[in-house]
N, C-alpha and C. Protein backbone atom coordinates (compact mmCIF):
# COMPACT_ATOMS: atom_id res chain seq x y z
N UNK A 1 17.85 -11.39 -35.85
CA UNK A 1 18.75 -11.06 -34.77
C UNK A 1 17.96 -11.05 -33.46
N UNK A 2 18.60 -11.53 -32.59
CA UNK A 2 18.08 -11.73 -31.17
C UNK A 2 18.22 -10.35 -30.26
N UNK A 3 17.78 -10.47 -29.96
CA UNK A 3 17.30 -9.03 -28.61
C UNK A 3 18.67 -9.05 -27.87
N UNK A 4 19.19 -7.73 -27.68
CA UNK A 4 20.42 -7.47 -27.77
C UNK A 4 20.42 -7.44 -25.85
N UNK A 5 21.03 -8.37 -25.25
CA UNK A 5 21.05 -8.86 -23.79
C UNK A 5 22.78 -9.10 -24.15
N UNK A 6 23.38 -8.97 -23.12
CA UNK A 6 24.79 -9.31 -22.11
C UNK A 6 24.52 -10.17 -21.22
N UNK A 7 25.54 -11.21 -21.57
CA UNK A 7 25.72 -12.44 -20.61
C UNK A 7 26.72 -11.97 -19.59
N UNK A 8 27.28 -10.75 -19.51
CA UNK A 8 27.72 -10.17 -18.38
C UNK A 8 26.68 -9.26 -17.14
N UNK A 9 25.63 -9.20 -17.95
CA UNK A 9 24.48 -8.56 -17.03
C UNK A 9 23.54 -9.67 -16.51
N UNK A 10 24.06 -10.84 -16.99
CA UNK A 10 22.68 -11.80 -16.15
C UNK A 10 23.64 -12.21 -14.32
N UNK A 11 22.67 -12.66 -13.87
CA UNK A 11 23.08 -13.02 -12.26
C UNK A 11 23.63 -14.40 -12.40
N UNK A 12 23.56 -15.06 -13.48
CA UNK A 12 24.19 -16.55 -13.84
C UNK A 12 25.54 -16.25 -14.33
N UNK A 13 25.81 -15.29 -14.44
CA UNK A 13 27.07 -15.23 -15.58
C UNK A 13 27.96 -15.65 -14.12
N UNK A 14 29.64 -16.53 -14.74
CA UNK A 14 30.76 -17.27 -13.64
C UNK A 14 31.67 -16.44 -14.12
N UNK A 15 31.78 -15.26 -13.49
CA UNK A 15 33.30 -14.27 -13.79
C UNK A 15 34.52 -15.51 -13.02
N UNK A 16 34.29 -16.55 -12.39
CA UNK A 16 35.52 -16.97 -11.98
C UNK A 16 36.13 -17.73 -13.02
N UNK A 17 34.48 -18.36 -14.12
CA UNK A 17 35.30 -19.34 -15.22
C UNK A 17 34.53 -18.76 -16.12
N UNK A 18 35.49 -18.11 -16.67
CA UNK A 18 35.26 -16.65 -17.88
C UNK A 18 34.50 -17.60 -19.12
N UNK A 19 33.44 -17.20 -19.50
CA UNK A 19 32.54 -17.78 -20.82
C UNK A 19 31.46 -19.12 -20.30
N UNK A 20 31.43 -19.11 -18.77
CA UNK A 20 30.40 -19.87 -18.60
C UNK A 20 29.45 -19.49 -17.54
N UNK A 21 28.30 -20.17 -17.22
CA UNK A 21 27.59 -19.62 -16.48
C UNK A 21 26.67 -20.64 -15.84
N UNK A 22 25.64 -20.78 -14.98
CA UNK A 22 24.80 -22.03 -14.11
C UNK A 22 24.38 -22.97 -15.40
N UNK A 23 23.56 -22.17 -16.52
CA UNK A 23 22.58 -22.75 -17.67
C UNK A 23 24.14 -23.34 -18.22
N UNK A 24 25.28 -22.99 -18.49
CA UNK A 24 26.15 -23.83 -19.67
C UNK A 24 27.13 -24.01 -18.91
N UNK A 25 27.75 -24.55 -17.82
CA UNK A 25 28.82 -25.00 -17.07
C UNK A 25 29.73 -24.78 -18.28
N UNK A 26 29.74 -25.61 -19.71
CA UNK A 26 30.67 -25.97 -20.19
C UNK A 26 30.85 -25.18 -20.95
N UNK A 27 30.20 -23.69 -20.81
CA UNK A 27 30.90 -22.87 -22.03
C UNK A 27 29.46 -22.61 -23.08
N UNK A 28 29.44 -20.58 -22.86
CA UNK A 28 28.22 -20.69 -23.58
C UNK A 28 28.04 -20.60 -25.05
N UNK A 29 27.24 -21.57 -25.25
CA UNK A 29 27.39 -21.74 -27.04
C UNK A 29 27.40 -20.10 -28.00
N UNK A 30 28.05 -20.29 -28.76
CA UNK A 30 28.51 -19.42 -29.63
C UNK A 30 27.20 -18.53 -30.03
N UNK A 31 26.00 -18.81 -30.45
CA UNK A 31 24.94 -18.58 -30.92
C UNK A 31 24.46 -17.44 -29.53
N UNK A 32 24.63 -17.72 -28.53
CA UNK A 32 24.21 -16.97 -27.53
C UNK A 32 24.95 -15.87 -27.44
N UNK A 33 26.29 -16.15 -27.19
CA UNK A 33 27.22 -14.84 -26.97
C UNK A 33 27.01 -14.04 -28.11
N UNK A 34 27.11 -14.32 -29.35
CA UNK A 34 27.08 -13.44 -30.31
C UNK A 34 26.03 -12.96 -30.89
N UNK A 35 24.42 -13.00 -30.16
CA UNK A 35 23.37 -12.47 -30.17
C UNK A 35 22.56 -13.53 -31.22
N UNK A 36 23.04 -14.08 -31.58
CA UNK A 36 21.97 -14.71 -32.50
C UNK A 36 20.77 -15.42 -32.46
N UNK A 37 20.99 -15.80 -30.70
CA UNK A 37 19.83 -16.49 -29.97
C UNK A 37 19.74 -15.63 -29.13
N UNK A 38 18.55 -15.63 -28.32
CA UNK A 38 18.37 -14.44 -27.24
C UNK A 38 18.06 -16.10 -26.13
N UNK A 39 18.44 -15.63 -25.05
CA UNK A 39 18.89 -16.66 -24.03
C UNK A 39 17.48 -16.30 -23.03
N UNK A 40 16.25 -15.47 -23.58
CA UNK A 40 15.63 -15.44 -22.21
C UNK A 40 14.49 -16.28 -22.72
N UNK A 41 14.65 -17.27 -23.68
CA UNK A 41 13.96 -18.13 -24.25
C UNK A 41 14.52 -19.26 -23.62
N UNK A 42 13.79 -20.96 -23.51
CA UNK A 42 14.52 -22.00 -23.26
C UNK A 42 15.07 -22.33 -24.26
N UNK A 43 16.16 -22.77 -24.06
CA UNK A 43 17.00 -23.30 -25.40
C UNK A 43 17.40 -24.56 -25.09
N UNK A 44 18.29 -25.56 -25.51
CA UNK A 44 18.67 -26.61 -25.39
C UNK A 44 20.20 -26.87 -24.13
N UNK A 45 19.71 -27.79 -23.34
CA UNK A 45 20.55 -28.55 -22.70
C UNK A 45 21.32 -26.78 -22.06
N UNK A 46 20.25 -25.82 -21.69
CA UNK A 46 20.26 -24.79 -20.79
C UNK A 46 19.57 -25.29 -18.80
N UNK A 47 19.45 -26.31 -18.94
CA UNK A 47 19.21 -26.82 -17.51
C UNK A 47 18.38 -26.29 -16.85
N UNK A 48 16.65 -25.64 -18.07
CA UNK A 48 15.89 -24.61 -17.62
C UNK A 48 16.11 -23.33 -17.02
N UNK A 49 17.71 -22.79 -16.84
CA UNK A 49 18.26 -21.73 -16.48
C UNK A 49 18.28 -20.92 -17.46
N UNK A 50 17.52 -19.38 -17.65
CA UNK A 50 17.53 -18.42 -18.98
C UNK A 50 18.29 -17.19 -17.72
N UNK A 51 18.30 -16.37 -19.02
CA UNK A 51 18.75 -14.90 -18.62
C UNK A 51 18.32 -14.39 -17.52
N UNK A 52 18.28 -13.51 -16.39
CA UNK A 52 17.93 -13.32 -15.51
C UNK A 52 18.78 -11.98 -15.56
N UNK A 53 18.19 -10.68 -15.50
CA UNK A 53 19.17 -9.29 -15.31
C UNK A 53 19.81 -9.24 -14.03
N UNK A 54 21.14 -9.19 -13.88
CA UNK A 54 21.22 -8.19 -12.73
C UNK A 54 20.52 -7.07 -11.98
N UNK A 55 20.07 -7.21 -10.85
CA UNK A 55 19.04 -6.00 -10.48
C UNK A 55 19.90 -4.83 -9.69
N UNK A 56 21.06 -5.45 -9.39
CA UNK A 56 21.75 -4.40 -8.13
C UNK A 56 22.15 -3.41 -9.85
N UNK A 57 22.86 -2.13 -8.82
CA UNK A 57 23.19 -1.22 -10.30
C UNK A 57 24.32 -1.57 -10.41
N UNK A 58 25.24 -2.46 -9.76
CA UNK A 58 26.66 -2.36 -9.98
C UNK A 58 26.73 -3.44 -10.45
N UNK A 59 26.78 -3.93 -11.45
CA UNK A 59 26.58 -5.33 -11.81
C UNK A 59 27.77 -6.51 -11.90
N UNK A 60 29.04 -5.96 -11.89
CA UNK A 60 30.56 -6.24 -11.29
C UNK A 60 30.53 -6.81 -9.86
N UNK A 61 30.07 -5.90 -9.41
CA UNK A 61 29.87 -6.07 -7.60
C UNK A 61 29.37 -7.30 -7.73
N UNK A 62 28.22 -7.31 -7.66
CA UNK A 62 27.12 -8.21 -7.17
C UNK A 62 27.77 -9.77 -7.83
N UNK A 63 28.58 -9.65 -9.37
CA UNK A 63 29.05 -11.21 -9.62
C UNK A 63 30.32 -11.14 -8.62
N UNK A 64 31.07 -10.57 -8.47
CA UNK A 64 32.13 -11.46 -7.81
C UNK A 64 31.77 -11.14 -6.26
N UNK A 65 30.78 -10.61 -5.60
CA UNK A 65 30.24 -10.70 -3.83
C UNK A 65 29.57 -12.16 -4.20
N UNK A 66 28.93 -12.62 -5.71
CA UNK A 66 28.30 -13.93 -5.60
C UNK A 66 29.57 -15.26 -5.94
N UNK A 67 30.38 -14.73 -6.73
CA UNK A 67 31.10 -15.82 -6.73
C UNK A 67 32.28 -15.99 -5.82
N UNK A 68 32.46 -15.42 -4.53
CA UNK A 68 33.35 -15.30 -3.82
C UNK A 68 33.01 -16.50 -2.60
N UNK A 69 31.34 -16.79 -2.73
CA UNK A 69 30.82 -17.30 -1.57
C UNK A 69 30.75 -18.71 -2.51
């Protein structure tokens, strides 16, 4: 089991197109969301984009002040 990370806590995550993010435009593979891969590794056809935490504390805020622009 992979190291237990939220693709809602990284700064890549696209709250505008729910289940994707910079590294998977098209939708993040199943293996990631459901922990089985830990994403702060390179993985495949991730576009060298890994996990990255949210640093602000509000972590809501900070995706949609980023996806608004």
């Amino acid at each position: 089991m992979a190291k237990e990370i939220s693709c809602l806590d990284c700064k890549h995550f696209d709250l505008g197109n729910w289940g994707t993010c910079k590294a998977y435009k098209d939708g993040i593979p199943f293996e990631i969301v459901s922990g089985e891969l830990s994403h702060t590794d390179k993985l495949p056809n991730d576009n060298g984009i890994r996990f990255e935490p949210i640093k602000d504390t509000n972590a809501w805020c900070y995706i949609l002040q980023k996806n608004r622009t």
